[in-house]
N, C-alpha and C. Protein backbone atom coordinates (compact mmCIF):
# COMPACT_ATOMS: atom_id res chain seq x y z
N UNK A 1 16.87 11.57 32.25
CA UNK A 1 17.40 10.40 31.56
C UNK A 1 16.36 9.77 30.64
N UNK A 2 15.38 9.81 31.04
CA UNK A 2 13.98 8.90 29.90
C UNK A 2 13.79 9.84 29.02
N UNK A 3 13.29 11.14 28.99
CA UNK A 3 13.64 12.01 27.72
C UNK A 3 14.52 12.03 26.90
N UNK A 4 16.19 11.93 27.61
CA UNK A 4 16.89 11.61 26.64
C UNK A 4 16.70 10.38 26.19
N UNK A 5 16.65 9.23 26.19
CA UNK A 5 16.40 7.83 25.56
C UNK A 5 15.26 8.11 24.70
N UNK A 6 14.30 8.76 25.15
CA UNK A 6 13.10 8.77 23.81
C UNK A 6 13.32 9.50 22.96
N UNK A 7 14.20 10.12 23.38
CA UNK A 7 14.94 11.65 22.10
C UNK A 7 15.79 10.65 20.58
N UNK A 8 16.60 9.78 21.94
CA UNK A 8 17.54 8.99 21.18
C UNK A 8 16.76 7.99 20.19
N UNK A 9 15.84 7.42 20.95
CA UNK A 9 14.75 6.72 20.49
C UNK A 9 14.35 7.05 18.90
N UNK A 10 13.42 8.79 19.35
CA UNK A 10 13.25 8.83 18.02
C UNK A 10 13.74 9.56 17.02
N UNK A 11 15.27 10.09 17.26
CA UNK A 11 16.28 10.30 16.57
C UNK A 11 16.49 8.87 15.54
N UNK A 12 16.62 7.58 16.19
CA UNK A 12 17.21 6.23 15.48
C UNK A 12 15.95 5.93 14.78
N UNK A 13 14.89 5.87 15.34
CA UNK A 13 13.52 5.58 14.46
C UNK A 13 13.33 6.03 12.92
N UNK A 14 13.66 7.59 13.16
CA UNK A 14 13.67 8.69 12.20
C UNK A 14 14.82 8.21 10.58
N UNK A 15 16.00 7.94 11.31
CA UNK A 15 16.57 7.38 10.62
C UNK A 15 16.85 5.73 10.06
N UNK A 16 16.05 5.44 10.52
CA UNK A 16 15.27 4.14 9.87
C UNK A 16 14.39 4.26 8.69
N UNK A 17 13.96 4.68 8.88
CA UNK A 17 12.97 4.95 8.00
C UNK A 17 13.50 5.57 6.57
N UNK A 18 12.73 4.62 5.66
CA UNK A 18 12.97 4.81 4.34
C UNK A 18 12.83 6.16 3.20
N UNK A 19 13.42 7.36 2.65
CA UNK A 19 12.81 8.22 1.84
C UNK A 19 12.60 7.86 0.59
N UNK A 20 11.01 8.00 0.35
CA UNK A 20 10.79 7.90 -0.82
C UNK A 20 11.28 9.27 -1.97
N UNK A 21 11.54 8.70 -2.62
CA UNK A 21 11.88 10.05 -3.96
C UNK A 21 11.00 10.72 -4.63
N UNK A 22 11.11 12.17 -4.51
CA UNK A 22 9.86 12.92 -5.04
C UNK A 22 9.57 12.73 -6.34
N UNK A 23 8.25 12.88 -6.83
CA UNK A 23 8.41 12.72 -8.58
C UNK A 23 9.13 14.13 -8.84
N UNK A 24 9.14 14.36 -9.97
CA UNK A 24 10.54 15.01 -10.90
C UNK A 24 8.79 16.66 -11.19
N UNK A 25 9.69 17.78 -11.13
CA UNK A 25 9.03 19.17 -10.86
C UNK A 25 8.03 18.71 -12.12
N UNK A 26 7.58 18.05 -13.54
CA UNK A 26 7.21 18.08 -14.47
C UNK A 26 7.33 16.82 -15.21
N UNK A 27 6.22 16.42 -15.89
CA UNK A 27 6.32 14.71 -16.07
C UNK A 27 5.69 15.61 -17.51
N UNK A 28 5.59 16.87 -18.28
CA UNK A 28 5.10 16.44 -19.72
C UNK A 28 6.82 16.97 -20.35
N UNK A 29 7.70 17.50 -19.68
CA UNK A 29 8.87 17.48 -20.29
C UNK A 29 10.06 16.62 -20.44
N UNK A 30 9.89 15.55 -20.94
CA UNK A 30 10.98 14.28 -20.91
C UNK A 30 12.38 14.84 -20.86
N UNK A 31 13.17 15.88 -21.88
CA UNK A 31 14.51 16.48 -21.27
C UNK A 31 14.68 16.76 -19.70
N UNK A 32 13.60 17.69 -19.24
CA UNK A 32 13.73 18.88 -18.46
C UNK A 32 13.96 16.96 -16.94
N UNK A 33 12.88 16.07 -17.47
CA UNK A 33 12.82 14.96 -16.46
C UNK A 33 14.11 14.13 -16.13
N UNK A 34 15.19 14.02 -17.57
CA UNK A 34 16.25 13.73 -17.88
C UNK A 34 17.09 14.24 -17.00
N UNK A 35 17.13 16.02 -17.27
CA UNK A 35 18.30 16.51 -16.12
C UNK A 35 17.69 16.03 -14.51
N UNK A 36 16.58 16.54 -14.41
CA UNK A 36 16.23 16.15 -12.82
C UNK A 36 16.35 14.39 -12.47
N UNK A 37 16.34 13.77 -13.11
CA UNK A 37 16.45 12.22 -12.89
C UNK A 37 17.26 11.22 -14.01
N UNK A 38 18.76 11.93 -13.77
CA UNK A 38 19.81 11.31 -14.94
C UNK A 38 19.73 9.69 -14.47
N UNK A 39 19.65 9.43 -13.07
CA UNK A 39 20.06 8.04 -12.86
C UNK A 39 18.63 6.77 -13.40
N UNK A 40 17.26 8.02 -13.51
CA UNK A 40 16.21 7.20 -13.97
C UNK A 40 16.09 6.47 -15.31
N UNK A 41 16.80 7.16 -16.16
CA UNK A 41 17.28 7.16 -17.54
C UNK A 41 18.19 6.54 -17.93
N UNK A 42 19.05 6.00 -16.78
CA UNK A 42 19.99 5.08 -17.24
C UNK A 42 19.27 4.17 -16.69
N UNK A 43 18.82 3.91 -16.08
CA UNK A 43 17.87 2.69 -15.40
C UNK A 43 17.04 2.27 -16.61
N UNK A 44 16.65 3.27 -17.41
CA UNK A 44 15.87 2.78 -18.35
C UNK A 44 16.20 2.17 -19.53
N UNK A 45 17.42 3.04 -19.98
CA UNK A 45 18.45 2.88 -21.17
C UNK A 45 18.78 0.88 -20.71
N UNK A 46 19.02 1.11 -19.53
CA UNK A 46 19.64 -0.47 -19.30
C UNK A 46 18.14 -1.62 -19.44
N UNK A 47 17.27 -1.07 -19.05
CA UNK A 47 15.85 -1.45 -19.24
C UNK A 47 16.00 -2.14 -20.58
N UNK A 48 15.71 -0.83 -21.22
CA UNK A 48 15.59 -1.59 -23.16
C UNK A 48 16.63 -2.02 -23.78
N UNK A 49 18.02 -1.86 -23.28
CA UNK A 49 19.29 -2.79 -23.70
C UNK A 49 18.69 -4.53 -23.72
N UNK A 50 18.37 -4.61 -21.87
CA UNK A 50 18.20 -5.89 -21.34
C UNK A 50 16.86 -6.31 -22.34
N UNK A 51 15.62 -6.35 -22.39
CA UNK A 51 14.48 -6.52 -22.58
C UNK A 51 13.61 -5.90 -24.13
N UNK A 52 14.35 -5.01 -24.40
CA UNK A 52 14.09 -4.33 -25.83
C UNK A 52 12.63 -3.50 -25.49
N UNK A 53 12.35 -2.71 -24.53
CA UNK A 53 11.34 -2.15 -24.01
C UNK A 53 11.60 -0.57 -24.10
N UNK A 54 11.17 0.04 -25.77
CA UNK A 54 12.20 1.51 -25.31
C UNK A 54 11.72 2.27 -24.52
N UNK A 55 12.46 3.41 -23.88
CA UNK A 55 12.36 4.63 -22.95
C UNK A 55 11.07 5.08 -22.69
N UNK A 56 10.30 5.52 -24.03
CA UNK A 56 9.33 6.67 -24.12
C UNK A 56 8.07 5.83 -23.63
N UNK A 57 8.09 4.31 -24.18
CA UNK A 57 6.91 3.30 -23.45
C UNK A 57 6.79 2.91 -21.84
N UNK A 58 8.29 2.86 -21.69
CA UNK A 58 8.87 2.52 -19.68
C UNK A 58 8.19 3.88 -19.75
N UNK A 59 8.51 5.36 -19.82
CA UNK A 59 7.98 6.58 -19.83
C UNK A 59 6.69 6.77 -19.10
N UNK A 60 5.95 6.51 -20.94
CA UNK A 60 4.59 6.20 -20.68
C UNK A 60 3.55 5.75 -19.50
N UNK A 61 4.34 4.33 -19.36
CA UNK A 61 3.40 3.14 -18.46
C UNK A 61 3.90 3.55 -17.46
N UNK A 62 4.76 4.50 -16.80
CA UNK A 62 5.03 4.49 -15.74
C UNK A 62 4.17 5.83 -15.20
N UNK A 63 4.28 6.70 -16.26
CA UNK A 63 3.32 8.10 -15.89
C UNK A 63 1.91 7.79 -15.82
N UNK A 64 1.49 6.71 -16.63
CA UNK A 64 -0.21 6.26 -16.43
C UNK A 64 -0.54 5.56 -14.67
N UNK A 65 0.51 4.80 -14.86
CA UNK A 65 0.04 3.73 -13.89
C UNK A 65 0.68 4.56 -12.36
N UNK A 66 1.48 5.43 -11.90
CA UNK A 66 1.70 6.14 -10.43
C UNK A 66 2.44 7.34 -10.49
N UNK A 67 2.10 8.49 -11.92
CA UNK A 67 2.42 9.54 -11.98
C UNK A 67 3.79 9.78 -11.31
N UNK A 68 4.70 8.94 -11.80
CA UNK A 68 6.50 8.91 -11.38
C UNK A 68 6.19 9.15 -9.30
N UNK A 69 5.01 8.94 -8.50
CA UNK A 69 5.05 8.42 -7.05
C UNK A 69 5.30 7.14 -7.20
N UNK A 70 6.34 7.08 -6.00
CA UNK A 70 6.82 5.81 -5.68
C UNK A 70 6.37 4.63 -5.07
N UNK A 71 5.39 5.43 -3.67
CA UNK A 71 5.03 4.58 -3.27
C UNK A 71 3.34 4.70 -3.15
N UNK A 72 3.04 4.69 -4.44
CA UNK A 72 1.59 5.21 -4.92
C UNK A 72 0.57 3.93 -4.80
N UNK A 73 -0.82 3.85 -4.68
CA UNK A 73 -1.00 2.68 -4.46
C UNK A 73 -2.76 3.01 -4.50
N UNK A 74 -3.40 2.56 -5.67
CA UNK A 74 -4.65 2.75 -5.97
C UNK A 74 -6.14 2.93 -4.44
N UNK A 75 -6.69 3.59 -4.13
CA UNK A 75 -7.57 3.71 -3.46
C UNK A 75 -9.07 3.64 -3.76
N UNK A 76 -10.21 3.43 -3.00
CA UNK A 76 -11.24 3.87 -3.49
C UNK A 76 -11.98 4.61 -1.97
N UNK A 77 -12.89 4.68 -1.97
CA UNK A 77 -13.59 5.73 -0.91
C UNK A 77 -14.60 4.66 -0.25
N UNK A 78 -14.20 4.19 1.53
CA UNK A 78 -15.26 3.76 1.93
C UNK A 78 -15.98 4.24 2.88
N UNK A 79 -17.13 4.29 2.71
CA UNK A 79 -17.76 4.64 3.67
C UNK A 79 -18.19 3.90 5.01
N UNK A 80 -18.31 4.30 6.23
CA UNK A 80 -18.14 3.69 7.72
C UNK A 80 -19.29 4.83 8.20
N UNK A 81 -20.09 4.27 8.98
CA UNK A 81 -21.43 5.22 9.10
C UNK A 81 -21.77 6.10 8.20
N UNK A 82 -22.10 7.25 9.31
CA UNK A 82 -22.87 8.38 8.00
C UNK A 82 -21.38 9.27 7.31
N UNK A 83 -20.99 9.68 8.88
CA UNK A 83 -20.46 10.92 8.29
C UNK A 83 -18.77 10.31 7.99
N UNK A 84 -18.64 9.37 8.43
CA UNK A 84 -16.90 8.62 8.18
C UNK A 84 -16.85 8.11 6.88
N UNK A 85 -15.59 8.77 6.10
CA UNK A 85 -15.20 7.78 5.03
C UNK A 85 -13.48 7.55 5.73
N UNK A 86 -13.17 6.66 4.43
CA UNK A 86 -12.07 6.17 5.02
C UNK A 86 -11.39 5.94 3.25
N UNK A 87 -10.09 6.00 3.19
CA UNK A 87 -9.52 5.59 1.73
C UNK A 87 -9.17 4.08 1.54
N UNK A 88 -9.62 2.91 1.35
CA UNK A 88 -8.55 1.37 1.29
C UNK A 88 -7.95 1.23 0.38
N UNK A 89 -7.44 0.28 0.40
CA UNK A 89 -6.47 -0.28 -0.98
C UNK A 89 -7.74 -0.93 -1.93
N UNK A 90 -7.80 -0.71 -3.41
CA UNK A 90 -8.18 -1.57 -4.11
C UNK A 90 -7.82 -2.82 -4.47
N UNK A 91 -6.55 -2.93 -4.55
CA UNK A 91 -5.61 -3.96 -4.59
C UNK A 91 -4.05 -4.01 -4.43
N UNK A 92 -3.31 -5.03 -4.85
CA UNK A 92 -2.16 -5.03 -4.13
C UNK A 92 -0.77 -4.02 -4.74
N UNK A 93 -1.65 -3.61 -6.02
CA UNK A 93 -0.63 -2.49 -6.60
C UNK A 93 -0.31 -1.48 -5.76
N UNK A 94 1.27 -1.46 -6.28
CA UNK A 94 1.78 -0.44 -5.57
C UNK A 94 3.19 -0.56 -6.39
N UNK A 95 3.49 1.01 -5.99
CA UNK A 95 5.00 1.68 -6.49
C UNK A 95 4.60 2.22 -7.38
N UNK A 96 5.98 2.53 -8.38
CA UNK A 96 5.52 3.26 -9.71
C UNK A 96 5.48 2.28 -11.04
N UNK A 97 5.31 1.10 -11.17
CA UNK A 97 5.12 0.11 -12.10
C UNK A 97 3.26 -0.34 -11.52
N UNK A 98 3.15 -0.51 -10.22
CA UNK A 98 1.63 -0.50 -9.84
C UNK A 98 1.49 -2.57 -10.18
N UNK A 99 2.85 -2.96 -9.74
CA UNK A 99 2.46 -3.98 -9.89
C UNK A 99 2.11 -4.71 -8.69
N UNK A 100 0.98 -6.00 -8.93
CA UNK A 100 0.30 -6.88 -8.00
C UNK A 100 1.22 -7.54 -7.67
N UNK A 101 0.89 -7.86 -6.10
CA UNK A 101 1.73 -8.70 -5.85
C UNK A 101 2.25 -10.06 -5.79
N UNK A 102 1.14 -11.70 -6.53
CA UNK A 102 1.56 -12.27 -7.40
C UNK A 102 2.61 -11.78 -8.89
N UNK A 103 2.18 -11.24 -9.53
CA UNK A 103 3.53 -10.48 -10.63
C UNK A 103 4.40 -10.01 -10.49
N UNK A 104 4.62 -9.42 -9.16
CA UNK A 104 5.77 -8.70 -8.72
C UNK A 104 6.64 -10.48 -8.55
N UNK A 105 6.18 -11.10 -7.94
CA UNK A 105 6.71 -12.64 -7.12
C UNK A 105 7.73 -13.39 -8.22
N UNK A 106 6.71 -13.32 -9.21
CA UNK A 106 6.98 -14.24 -10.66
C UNK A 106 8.11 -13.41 -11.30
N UNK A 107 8.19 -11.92 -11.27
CA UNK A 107 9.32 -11.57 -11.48
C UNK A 107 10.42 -11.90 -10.84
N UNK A 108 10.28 -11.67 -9.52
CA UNK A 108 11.60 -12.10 -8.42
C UNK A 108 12.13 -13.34 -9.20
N UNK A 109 10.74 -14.09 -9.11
CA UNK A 109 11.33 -15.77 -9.05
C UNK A 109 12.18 -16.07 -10.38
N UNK A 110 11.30 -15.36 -11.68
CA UNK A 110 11.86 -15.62 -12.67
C UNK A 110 13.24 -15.06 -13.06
N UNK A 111 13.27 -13.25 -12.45
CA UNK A 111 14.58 -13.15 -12.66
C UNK A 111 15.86 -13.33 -11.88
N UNK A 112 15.18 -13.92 -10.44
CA UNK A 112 16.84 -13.85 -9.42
C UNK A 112 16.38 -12.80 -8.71
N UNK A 113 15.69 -11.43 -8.92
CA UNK A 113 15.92 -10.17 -8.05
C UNK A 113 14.82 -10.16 -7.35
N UNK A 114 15.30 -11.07 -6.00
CA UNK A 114 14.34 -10.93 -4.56
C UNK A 114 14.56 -9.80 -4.26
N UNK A 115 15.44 -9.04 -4.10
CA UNK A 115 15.73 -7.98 -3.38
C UNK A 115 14.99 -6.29 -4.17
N UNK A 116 14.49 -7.01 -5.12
CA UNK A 116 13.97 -5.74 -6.21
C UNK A 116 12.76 -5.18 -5.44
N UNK A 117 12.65 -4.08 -5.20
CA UNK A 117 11.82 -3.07 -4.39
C UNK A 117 10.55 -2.50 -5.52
N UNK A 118 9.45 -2.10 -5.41
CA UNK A 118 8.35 -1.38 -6.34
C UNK A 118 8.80 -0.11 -6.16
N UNK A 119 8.68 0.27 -5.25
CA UNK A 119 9.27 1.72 -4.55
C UNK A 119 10.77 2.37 -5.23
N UNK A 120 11.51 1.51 -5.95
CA UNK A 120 13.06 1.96 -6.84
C UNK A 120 12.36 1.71 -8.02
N UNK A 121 12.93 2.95 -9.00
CA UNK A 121 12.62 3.37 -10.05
C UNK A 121 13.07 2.49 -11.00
N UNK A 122 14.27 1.88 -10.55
CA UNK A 122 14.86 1.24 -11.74
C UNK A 122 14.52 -0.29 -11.59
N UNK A 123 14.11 -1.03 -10.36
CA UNK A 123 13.70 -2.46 -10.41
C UNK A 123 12.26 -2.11 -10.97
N UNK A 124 11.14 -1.08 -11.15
CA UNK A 124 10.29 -0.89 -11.66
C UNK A 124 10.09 -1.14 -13.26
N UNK A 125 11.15 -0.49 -13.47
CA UNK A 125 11.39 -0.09 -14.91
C UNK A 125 11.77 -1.74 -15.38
N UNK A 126 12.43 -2.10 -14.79
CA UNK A 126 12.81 -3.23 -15.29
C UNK A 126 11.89 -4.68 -15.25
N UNK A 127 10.65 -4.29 -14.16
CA UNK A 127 9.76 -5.05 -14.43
C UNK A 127 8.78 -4.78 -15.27
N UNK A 128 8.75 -3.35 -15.72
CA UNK A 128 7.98 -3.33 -16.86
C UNK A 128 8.41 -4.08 -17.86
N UNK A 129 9.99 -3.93 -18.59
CA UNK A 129 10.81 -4.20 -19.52
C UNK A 129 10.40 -5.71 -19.50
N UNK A 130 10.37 -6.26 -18.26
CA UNK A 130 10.73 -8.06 -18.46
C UNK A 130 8.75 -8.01 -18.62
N UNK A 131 7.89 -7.67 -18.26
CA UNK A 131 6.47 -8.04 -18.46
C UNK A 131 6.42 -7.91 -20.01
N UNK A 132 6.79 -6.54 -20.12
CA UNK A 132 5.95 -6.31 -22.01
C UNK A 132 7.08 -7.52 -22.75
N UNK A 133 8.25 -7.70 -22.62
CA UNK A 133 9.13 -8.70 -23.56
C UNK A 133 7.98 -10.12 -23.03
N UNK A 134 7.78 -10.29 -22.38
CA UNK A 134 6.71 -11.40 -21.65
C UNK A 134 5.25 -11.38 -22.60
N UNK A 135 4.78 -10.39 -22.72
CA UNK A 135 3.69 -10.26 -23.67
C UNK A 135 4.01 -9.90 -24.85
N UNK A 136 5.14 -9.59 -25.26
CA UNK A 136 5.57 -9.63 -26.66
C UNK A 136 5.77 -11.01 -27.14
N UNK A 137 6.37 -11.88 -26.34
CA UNK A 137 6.70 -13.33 -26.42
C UNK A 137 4.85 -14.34 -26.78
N UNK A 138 4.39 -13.78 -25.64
CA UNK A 138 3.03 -14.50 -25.12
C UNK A 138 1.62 -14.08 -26.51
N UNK A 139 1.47 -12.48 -26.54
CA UNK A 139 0.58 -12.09 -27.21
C UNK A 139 0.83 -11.61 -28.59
N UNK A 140 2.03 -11.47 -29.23
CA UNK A 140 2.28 -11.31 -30.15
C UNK A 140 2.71 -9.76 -30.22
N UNK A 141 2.96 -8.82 -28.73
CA UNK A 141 2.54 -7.58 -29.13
C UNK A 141 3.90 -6.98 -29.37
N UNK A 142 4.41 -6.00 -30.59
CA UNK A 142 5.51 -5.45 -30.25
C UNK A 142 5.96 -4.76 -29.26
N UNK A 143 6.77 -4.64 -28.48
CA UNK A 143 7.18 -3.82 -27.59
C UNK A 143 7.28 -2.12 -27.55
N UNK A 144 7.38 -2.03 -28.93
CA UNK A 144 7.39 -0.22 -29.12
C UNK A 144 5.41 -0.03 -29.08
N UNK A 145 4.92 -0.97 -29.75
CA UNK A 145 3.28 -0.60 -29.53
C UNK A 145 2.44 -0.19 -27.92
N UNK A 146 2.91 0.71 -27.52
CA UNK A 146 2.53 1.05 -26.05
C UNK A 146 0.94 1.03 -26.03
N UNK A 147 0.12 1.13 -26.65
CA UNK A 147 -1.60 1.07 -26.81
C UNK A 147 -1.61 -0.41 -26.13
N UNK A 148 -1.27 -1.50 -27.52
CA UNK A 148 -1.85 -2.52 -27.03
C UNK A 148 -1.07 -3.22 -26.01
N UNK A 149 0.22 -3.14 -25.63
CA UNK A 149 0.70 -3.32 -23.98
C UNK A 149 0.42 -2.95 -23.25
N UNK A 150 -0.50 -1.81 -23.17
CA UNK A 150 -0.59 -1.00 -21.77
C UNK A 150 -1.92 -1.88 -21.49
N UNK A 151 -2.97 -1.98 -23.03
CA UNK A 151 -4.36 -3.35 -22.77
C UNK A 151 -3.67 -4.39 -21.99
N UNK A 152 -2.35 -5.06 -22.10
CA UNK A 152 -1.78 -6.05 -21.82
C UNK A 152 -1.61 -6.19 -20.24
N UNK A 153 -0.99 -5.14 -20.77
CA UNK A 153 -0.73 -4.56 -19.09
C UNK A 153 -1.51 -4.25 -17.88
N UNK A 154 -2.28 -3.61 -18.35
CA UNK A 154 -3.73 -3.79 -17.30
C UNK A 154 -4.48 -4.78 -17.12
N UNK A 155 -4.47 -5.67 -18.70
CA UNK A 155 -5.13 -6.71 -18.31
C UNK A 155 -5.05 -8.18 -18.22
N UNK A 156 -3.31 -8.04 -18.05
CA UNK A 156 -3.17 -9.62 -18.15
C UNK A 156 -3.10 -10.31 -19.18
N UNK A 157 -2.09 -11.05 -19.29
CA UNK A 157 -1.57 -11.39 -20.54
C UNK A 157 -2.78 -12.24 -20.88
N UNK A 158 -3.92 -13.32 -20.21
CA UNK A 158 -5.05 -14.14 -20.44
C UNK A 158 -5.69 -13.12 -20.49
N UNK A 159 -6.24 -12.06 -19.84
CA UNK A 159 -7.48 -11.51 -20.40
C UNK A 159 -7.13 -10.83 -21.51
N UNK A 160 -5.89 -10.54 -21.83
CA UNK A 160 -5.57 -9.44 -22.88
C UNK A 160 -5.93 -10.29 -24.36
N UNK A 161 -5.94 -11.93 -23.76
CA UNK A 161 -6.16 -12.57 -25.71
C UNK A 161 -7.47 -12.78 -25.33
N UNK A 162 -8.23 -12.52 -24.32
CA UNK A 162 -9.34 -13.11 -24.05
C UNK A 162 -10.35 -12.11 -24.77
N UNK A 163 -9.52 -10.53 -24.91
CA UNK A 163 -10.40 -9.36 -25.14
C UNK A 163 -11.49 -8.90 -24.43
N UNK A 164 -10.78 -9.03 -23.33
CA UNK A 164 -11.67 -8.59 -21.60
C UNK A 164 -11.46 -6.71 -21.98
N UNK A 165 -10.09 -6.49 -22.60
CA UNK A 165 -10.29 -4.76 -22.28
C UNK A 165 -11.25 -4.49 -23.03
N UNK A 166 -12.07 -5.35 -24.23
CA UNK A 166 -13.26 -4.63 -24.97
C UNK A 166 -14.34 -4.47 -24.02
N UNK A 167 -14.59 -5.16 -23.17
CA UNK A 167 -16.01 -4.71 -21.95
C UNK A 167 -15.71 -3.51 -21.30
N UNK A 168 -14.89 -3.19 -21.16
CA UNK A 168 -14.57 -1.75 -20.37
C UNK A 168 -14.41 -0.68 -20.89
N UNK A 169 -15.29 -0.01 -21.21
CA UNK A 169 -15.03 0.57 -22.21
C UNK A 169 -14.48 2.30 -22.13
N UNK A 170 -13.48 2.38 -20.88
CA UNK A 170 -13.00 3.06 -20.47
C UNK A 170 -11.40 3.04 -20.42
N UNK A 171 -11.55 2.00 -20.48
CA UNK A 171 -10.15 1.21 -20.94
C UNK A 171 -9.10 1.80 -22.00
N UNK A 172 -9.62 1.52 -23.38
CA UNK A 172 -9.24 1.63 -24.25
C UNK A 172 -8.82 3.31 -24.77
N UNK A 173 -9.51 4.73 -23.91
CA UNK A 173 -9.17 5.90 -24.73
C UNK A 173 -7.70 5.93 -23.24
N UNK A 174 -7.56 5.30 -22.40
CA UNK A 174 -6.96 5.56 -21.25
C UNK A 174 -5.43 4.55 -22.02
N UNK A 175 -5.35 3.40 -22.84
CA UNK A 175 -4.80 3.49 -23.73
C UNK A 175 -3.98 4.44 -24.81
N UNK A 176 -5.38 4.45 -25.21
CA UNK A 176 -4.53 5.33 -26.28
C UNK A 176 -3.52 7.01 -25.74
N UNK A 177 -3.97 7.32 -24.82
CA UNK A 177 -3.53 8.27 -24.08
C UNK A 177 -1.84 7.66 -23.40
N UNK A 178 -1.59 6.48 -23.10
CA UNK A 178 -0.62 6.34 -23.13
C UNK A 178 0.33 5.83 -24.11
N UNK A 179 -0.25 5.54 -25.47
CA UNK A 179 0.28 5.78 -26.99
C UNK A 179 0.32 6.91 -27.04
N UNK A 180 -0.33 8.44 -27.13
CA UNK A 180 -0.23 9.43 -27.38
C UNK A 180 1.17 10.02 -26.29
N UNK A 181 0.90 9.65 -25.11
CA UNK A 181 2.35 10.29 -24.14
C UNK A 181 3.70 9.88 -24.82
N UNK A 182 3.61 8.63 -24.70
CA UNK A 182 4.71 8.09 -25.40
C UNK A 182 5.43 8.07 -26.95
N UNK A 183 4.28 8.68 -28.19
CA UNK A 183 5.06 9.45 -28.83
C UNK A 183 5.50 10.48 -28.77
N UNK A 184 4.92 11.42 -27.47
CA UNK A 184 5.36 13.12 -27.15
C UNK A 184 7.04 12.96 -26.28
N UNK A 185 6.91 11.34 -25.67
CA UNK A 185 7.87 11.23 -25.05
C UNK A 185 9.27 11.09 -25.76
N UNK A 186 8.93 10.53 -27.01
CA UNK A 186 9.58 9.74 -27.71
C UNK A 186 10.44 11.20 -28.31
N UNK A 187 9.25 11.96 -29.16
CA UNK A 187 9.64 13.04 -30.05
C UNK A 187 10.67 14.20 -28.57
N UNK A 188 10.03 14.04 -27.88
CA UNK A 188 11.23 14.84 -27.10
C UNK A 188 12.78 14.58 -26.60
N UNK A 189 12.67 13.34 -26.28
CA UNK A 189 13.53 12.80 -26.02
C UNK A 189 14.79 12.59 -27.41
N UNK A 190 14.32 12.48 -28.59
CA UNK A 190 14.76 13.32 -29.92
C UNK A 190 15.59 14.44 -30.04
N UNK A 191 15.57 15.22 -29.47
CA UNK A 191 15.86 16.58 -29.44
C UNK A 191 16.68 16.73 -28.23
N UNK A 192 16.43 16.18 -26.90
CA UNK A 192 17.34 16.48 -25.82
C UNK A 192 18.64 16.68 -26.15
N UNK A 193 19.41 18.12 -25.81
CA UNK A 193 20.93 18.20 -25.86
C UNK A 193 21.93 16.91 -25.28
N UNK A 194 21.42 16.48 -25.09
CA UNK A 194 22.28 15.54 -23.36
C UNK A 194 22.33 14.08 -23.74
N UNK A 195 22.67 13.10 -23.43
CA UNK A 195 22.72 11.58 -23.45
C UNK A 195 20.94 10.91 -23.78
C-alpha cells in the first residue's frame, strides 16, 4: 500500500509540473522557425500590431538575450573551496525576454497582465514590444532601430541617455550583432512562402 501511494504520489507530482518548450531545431532560419513555431509568430505579429515593435527586432532581442530557452537565466562561476565550483544567478533575469524582476513588475502593473509568465513566448514578446515603444517614447529611439534598443535594452532607459553603454566596451559590437540578426531576420522573413 505505501509504494502504491508514492507511485501515486509521484505520478501527480510529475504532472504538476510545468513543460518548458524546446527552442525551435535552428534560430539562423526565420521561415524554417515560422513552420516549427506558427503560434510564436502570431504572438509576435500581435506584438507589433499592439506596440509597433516589428518581428525581425522581437526576433533579434529575443535570440541575443536567451537563445529562444525559456527558462534561461544568466550565470557566472563560483568558486567554494579549492576544488568546488558552483553556477549562481547573476541577476534576476530570466525567460526568453531576460527580464529583471522590478521590469517585469512595472509591466504587470502597467499593463493589467499579472498573470504574464517570462517562461511564455508570447507575454515575452510582448514585453519586449511594450519596453522598446517605452524607449521609443522615453529616448527618442525608433523601434525598427534594433542597435540602439538593444543599448536601451540592456541598459536602461536612464543609463541608455546617460551613455553608460559607451564604458563597456563590449557592449556595443554585441549590439550591432543584434542589428545585423535582425536584418537577416527581416530579409528572410521576406521571402517565406507562408503568412
Amino acid at each position: 500500500m505505501r509504494r502504491w501511494l508514492l507511485l501515486v504520489a509521484l505520478v501527480a507530482a510529475s504532472s504538476c509540473s510545468s513543460t518548458v518548450e524546446k527552442p525551435p531545431s535552428t534560430v539562423v532560419d526565420a521561415c524554417r522557425m515560422q513552420v516549427e513555431r506558427p503560434h510564436w509568430f502570431r504572438a509576435m505579429r500581435e506584438t507589433e500590431a499592439r506596440w509597433g515593435v516589428p518581428v525581425h527586432v522581437q526576433l533579434a532581442t529575443i535570440s541575443r538575450e536567451s537563445s529562444f530557452v525559456a527558462d534561461a537565466r544568466p550565470t557566472r562561476r563560483e568558486r567554494r573551496f579549492i576544488f568546488f565550483t558552483r553556477e549562481v544567478p547573476r541577476s534576476s533575469a530570466y525567460g526568453y525576454a531576460q527580464a529583471i524582476n522590478g521590469t517585469w513588475e512595472w509591466y504587470q502593473r502597467e499593463t493589467g497582465r499579472y498573470r504574464a509568465s517570462r517562461t511564455n513566448f508570447a507575454d515575452a514578446a510582448d514585453f519586449i514590444g511594450w519596453y522598446m515603444a517605452k524607449t521609443q517614447q522615453r529616448n527618442g529611439i525608433p523601434v525598427h532601430d534594433a542597435y540602439n534598443q538593444y543599448l536601451a535594452y540592456h541598459e536602461g532607459h536612464t543609463g541608455y541617455a546617460r551613455g553608460s553603454y559607451g564604458r563597456k566596451g563590449w557592449l556595443t559590437p554585441v549590439a550591432r550583432d543584434v542589428q545585423n540578426w535582425a536584418n537577416r531576420y527581416e530579409a528572410q522573413l521576406r521571402t517565406c512562402s507562408f503568412g
